[in-house]
Protein backbone atom coordinates (compact mmCIF):
# COMPACT_ATOMS: atom_id res chain seq x y z
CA UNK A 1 -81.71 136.76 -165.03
CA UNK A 2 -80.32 139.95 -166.42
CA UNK A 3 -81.26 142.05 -162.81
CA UNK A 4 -79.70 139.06 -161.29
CA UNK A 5 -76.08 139.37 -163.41
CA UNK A 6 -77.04 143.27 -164.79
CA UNK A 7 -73.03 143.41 -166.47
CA UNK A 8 -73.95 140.13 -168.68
CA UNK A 9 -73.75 140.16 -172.19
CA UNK A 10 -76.95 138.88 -174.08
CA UNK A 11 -76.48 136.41 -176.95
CA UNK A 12 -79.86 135.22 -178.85
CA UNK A 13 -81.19 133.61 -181.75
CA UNK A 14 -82.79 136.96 -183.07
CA UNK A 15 -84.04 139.89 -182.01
CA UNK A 16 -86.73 142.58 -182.93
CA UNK A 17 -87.20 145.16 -180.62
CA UNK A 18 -90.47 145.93 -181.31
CA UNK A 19 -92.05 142.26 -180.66
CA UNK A 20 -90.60 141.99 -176.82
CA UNK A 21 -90.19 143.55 -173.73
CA UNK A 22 -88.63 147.17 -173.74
CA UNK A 23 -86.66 146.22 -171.03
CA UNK A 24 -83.99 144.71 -173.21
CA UNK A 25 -83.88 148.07 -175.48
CA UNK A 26 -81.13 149.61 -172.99
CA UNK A 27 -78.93 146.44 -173.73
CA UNK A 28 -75.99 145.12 -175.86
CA UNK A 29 -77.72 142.16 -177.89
CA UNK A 30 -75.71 139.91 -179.82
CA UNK A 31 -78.00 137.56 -182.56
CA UNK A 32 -77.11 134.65 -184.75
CA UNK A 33 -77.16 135.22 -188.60
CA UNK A 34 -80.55 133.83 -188.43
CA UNK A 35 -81.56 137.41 -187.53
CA UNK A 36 -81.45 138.60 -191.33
CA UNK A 37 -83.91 135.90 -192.43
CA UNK A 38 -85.83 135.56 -189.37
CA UNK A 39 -87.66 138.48 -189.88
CA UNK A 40 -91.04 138.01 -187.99
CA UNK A 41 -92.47 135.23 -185.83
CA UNK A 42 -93.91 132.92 -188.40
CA UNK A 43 -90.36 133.02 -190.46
CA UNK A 44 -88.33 132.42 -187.65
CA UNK A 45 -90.54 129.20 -187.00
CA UNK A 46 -90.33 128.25 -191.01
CA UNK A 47 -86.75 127.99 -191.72
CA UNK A 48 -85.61 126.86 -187.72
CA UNK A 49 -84.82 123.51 -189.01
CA UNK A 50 -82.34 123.56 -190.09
CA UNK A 51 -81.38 127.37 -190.62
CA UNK A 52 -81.59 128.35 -187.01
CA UNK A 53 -80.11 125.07 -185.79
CA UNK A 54 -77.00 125.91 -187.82
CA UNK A 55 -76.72 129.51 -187.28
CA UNK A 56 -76.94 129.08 -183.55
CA UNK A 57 -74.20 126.39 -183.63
CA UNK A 58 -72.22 129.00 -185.06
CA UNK A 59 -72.70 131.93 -182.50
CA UNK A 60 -70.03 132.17 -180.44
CA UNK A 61 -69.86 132.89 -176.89
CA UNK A 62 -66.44 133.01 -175.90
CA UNK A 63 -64.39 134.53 -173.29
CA UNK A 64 -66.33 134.20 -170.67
CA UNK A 65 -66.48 132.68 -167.29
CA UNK A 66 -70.07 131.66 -166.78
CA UNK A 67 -72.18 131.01 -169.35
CA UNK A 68 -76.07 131.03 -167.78
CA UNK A 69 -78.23 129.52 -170.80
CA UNK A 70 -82.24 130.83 -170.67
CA UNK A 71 -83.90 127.74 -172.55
CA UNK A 72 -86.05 125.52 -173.92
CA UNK A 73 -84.26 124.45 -176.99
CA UNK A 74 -81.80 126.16 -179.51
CA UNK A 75 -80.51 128.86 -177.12
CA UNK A 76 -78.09 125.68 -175.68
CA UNK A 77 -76.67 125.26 -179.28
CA UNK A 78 -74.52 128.15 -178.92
CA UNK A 79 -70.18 127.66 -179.80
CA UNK A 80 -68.82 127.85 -175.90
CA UNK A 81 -65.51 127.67 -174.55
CA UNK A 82 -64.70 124.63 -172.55
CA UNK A 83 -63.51 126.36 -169.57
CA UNK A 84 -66.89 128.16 -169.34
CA UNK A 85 -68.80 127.07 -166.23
CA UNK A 86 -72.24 126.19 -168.05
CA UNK A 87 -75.42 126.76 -166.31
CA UNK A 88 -78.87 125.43 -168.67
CA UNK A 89 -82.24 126.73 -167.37
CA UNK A 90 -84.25 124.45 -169.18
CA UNK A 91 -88.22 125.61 -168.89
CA UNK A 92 -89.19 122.54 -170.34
CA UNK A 93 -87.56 120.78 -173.22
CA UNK A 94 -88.30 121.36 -176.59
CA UNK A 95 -91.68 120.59 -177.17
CA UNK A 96 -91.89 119.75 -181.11
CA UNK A 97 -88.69 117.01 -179.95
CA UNK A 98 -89.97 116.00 -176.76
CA UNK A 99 -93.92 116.04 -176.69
CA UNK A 100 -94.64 116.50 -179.96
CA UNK A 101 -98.26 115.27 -179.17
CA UNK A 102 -98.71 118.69 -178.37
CA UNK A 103 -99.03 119.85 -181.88
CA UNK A 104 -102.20 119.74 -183.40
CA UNK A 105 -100.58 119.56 -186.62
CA UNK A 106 -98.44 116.66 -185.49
CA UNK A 107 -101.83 115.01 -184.08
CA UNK A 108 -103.44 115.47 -187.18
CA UNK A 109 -100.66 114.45 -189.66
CA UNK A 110 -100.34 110.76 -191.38
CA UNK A 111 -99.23 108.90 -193.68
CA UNK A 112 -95.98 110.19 -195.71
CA UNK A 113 -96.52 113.86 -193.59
CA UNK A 114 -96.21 111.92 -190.26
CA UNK A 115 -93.32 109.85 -191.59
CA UNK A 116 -91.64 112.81 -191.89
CA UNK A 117 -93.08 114.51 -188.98
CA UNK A 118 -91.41 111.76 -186.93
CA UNK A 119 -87.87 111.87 -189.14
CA UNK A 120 -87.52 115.43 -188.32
CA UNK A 121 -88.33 114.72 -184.62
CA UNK A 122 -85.83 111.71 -184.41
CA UNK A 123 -83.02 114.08 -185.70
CA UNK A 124 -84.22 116.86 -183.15
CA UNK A 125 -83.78 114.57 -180.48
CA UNK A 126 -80.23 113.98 -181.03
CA UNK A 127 -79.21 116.99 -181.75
CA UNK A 128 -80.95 118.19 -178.72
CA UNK A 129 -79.69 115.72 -176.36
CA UNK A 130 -76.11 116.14 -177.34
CA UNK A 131 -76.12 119.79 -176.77
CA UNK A 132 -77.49 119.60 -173.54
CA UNK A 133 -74.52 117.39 -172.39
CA UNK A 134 -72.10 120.64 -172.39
CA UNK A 135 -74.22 121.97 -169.27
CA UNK A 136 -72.20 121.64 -165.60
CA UNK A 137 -75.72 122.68 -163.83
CA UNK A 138 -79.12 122.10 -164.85
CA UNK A 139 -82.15 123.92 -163.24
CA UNK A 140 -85.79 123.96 -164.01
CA UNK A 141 -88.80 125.47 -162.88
CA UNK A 142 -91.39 122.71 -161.14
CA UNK A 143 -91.02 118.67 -160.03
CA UNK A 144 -92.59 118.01 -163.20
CA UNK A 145 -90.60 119.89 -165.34
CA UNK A 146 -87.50 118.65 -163.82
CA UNK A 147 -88.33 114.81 -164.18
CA UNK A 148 -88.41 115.67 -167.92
CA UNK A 149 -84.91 116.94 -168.01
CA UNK A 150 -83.81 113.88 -166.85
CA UNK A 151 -85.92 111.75 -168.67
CA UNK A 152 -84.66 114.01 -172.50
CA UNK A 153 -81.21 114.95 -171.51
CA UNK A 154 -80.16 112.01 -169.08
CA UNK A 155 -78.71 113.85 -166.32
CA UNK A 156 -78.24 113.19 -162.50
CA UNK A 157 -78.93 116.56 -160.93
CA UNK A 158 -81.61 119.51 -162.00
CA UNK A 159 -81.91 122.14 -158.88
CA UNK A 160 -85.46 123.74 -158.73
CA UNK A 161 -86.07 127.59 -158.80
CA UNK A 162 -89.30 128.76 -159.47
CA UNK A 163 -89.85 131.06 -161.93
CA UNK A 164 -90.74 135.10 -160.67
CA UNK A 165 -93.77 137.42 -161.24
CA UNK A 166 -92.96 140.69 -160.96
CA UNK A 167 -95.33 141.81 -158.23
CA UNK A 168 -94.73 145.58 -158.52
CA UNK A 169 -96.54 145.39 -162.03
CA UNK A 170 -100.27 144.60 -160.41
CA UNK A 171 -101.91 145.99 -157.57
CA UNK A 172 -104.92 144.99 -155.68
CA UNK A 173 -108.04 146.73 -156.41
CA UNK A 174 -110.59 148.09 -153.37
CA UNK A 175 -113.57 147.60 -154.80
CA UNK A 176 -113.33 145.40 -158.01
CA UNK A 177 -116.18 145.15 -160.14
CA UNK A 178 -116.09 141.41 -160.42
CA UNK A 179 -118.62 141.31 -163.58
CA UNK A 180 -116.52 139.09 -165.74
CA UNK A 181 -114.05 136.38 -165.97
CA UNK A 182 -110.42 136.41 -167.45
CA UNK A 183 -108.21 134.52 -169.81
CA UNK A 184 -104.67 135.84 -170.20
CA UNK A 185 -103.23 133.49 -172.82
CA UNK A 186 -101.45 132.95 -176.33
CA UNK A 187 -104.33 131.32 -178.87
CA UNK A 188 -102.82 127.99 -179.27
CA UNK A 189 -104.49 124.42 -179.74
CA UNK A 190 -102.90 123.09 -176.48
CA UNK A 191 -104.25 126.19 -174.46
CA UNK A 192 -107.31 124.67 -174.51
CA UNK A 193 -108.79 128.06 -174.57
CA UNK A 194 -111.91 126.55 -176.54
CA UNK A 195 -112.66 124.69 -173.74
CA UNK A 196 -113.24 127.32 -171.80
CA UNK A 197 -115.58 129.01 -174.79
CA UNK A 198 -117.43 126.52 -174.14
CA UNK A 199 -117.90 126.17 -170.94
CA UNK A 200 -118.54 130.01 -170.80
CA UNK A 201 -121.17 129.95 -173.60
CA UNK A 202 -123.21 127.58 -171.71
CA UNK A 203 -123.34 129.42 -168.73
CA UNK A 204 -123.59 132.66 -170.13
CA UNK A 205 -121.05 134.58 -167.72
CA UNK A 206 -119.10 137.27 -169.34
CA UNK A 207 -115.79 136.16 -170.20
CA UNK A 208 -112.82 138.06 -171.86
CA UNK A 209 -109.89 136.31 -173.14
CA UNK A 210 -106.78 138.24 -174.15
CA UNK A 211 -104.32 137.59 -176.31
CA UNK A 212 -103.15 136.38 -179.57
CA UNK A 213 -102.52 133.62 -181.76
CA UNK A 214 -102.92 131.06 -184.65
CA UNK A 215 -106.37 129.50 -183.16
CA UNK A 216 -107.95 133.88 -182.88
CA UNK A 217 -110.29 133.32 -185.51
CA UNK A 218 -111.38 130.12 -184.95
CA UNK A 219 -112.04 130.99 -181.20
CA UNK A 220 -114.07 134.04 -181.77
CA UNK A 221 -116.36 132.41 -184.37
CA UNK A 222 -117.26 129.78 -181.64
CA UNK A 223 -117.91 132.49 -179.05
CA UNK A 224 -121.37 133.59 -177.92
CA UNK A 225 -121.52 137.72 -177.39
CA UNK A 226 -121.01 137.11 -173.65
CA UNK A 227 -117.20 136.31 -174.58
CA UNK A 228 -114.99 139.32 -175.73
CA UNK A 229 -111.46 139.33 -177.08
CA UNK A 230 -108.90 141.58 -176.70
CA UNK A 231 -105.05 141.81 -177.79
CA UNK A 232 -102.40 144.19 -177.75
CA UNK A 233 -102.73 146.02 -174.35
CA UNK A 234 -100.40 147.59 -172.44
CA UNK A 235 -99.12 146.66 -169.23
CA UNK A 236 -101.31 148.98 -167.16
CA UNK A 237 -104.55 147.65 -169.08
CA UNK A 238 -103.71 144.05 -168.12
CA UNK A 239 -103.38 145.25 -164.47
CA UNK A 240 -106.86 147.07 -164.54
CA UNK A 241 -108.14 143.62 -166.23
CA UNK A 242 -106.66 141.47 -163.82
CA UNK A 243 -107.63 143.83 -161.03
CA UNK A 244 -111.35 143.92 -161.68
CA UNK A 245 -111.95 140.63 -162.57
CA UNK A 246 -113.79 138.04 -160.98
CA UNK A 247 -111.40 135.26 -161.18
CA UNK A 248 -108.40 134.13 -164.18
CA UNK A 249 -109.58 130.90 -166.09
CA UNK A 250 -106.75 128.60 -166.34
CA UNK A 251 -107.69 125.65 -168.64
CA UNK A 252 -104.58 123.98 -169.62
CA UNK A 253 -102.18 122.09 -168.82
CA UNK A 254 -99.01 124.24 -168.14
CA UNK A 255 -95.27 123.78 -167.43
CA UNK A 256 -95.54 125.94 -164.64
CA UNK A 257 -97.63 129.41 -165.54
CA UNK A 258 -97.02 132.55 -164.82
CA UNK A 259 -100.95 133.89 -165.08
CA UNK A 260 -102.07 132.42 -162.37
CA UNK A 261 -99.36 133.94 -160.16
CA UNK A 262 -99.98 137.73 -162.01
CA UNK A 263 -103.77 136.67 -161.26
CA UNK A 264 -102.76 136.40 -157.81
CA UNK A 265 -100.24 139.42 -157.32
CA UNK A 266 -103.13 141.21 -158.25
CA UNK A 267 -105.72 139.71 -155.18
CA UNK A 268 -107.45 137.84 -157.57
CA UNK A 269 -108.17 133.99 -157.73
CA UNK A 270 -107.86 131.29 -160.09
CA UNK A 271 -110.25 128.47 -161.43
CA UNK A 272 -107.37 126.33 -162.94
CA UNK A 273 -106.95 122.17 -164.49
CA UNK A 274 -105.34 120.88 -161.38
CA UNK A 275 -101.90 119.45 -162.80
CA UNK A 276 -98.71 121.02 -164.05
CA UNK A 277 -97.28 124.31 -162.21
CA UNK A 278 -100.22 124.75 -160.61
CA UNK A 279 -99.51 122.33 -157.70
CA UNK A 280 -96.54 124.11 -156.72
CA UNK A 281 -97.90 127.46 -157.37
CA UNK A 282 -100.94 127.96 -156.17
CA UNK A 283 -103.22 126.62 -152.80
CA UNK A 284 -106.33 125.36 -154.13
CA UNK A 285 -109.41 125.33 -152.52
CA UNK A 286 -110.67 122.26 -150.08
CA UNK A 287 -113.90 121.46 -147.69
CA UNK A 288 -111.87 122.84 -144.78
CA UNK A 289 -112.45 126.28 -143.92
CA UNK A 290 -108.84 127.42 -144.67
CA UNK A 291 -108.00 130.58 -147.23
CA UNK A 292 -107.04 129.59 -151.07
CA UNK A 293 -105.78 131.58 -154.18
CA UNK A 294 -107.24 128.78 -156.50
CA UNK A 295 -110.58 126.39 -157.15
CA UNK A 296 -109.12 123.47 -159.04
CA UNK A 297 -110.81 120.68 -161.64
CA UNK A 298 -109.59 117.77 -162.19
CA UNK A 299 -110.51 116.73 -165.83
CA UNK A 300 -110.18 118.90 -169.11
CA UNK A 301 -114.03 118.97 -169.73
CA UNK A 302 -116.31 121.15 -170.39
CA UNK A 303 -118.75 119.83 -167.48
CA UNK A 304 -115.83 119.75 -165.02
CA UNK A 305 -114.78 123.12 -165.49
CA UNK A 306 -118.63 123.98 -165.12
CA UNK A 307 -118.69 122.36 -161.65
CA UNK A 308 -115.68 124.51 -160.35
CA UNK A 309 -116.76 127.56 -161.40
CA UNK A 310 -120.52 127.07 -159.64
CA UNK A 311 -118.24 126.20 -156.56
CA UNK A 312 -116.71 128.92 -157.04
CA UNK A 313 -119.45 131.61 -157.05
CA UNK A 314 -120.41 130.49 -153.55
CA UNK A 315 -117.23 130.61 -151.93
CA UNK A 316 -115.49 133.95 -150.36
CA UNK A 317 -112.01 135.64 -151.28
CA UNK A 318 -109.42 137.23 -149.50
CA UNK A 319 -107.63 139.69 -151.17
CA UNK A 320 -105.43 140.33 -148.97
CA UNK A 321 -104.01 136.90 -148.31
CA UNK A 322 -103.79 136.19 -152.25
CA UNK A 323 -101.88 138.88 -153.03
CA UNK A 324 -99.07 137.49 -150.05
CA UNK A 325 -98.91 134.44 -151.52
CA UNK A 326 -98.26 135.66 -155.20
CA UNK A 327 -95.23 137.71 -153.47
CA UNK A 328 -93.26 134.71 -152.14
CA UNK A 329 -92.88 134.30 -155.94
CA UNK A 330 -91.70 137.83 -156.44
CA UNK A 331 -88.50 138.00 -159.13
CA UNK A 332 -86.24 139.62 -155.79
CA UNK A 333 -86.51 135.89 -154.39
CA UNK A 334 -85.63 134.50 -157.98
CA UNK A 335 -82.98 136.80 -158.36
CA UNK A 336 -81.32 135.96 -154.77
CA UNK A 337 -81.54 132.17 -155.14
CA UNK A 338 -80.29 132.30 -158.71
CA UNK A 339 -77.49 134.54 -157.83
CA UNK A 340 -76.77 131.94 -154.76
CA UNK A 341 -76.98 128.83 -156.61
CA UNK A 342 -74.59 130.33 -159.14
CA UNK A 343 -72.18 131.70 -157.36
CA UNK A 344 -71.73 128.51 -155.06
CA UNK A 345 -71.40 126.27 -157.67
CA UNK A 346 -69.17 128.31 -159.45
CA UNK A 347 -66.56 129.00 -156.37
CA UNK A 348 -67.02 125.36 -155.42
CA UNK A 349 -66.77 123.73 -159.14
C-alpha cells in the first residue's frame, strides 16, 4: 500500500522497529499512546482491551483527503475527519470478535472464564461493528473473506483485490535438492502445524518447519528427529529453503495465505487443506493431464494429508509454469488495481 501511495503518512497502533519489516525504517510513523506500554508482542496483546481500544480511538488522523485503513481490527478505530474519503481493507475481521472458535483458549474455557470470554466478545462486537460503519469502500482479499465482511459489518459492497507476493524476493532454483519438505508458518493452535508433525512422523520424510510461536515447544517435543525447526532467518535463507525444497506443507485453514504463493514464486509446489485462499490462489492438481502449482486434501486429518502427499511423490513438476502463476500475484498488479480502485472512487464519490 505504501509503494502504491509512497507520499502517505503512516498512523499505527505501535511500532518497534526491530520486530517488522525494515522497509518501514525510512518512514514517518505516527503511533497511539499505546506505544509506551505496548512494549513487546505479548504486552501489546495483554492490555488491548481496553487500553489499545481507547488509545486508538484517540489517534487522530486529520487533514487528509483519503484515508486507506490496512485492517483486521483496531487500525479502523482511528479519530477521522468526516470529509475524509474512507477506504477499510479488511483481511478478515477480527478474529477473537468474530470466530472466536479459533482460540484454543476460548475452546477450552468454561464456566465463569467462558462467561466472561463471551462478555468481552459481545462488547468487541459492537464496538467493532460501529467503527466499521465510517468506511465509504470496503475491500478484502478472497470470496470467502468478503462474505464475512458483510456478514460482521453489514455492508452492501466489498471489491476483491488479492493480496501480492513480492516475486523479486524468490527465485527458482536449477537443480533443487528436493530432500525435505517445508512449513513456513507462525506456531499457533489454529495452524494446525501438529497435524502435519504427525503426519510427517509417520512417514518418516524430512520435514522442516520455520517459524515461531506460542505452540514451539509443544511442537518440537512431539517431533520425531526427521522434523527440524528453525526461526529467525533472513530473507535470503527463506529463499534458499523455499528454493530447495520438495514441496510447502500447507495444513490449515487460511484467510487467503501468502506461503503458498512465496512457495510458488519460487517454482515450488504446494500440498495444501483445500478451502480458504487456496481456491483462488492456487491450481490444484486433478486426473487430467494438465500442469498444477498445488496437490490438495480435503479433510484436516492426519490420514488425508498422508494420501496427498503419496500422490504427490508420483506426480511431475514444472518449474517453470509455477513460478508464472505465482507472478500474476506479483505486488506491481496489487499496486495498479489498488491505485485504480482508489482513485476512481475517489474522483467519482
Amino acid at each position: 500500500m505504501l509503494k502504491a501511495f509512497p507520499n502517505a503518512d503512516l498512523f499505527t497502533l505501535c511500532y518497534r522497529s526491530h520486530l517488522t519489516y525494515p522497509e518501514f525504517k525510512g518512514r514517518t510513523i505516527f503511533t497511539s499512546a499505546y506505544n509506551a506500554i505496548a512494549t513487546n508482542e505479548r504486552r501489546m496483546k495483554m492490555f488491548f482491551f481496553p487500553l489499545g481500544i481507547m488509545a486508538m480511538k484517540f489517534l487522530r488522523v486529520t487533514g487528509y483527503d483519503v484515508v486507506i485503513i490496512s485492517n483486521t481490527y483496531c487500525a479502523k478505530y482511528v479519530s477521522v475527519d468526516k470529509k475524509s474519503k474512507i477506504f477499510i481493507y479488511t483481511y478478515t475481521p477480527f478474529r477473537l470478535a468474530w470466530n472466536p472458535t479459533s482460540y484454543q483458549e476460548y475452546q477450552l474455557s468454561n464456566g465463569l472464564r467462558r462467561h466472561v470470554f463471551d462478555l468481552v466478545i459481545s462488547v468487541l462486537r459492537r464496538i467493532d461493528r460501529a467503527e466499521s460503519k465510517k468506511g465509504h469502500f470496503h475491500l478484502s482479499m478472497t470470496e470467502e473473506t468478503k462474505q464475512r465482511v458483510i456478514r460482521a459489518y453489514q455492508v452492501d459492497d466489498v471489491e476483491i483485490i488479492h493480496p501480492p507476493v513480492k516475486c523479486s524476493n524468490f527465485f527458482v532454483q536449477d537443480n533443487p535438492r528436493c530432500d525435505y519438505y517445508l512449513i513456513v508458518s507462525r506456531l499457533e493452535y489454529y495452524k494446525n502445524v501438529h497435524l502435519a508433525i504427525n503426519a510427517f512422523n509417520s512417514l518418516g520424510y524430512r520435514l522442516v518447519i520455520v517459524g515461531n510461536g506460542s505452540k514451539r515447544k509443544d511442537l518440537e517435543s512431539m517431533a520425531k528427529s526427521n522434523i527440524q525447526f528453525k526461526k529467525d532467518l533472513s530473507s535470503a535463507e527463506l529463499a534458499d529453503l523455499y528454493s530447495n525444497c520438495k514441496a510447502l506443507v500447507f495444513p490449515q485453514h487460511e484467510d487467503y495465505g501468502i506461503t503458498p504463493l512465496e512457495a510458488n514464486a519460487s517454482g515450488r509446489p504446494v500440498i495444501a487443506y483445500g478451502d480458504g485462499g487456496v481456491l483462488e490462489t492456487m491450481l490444484p492438481f486433478t486426473e487430467q493431464s494438465r500442469p498444477f502449482t498445488a496437490v490438495f486434501f480435503k479433510d484436516q486429518t492426519e490420514e488425508s494429508l498422508v494420501s496427498a502427499i503419496k500422490i504427490f511423490d508420483n506426480l511431475a513438476v514444472d518449474p517453470t509454469f509455477i513460478r508464472t502463476h505465482a507472478e500474476k500475484f506479483d505486488e506491481t498488479r496489487f499496486i495498479r488495481l489498488l491505485t485504480a480502485f482508489v482513485r476512481n472512487k475517489f474522483n467519482t464519490a
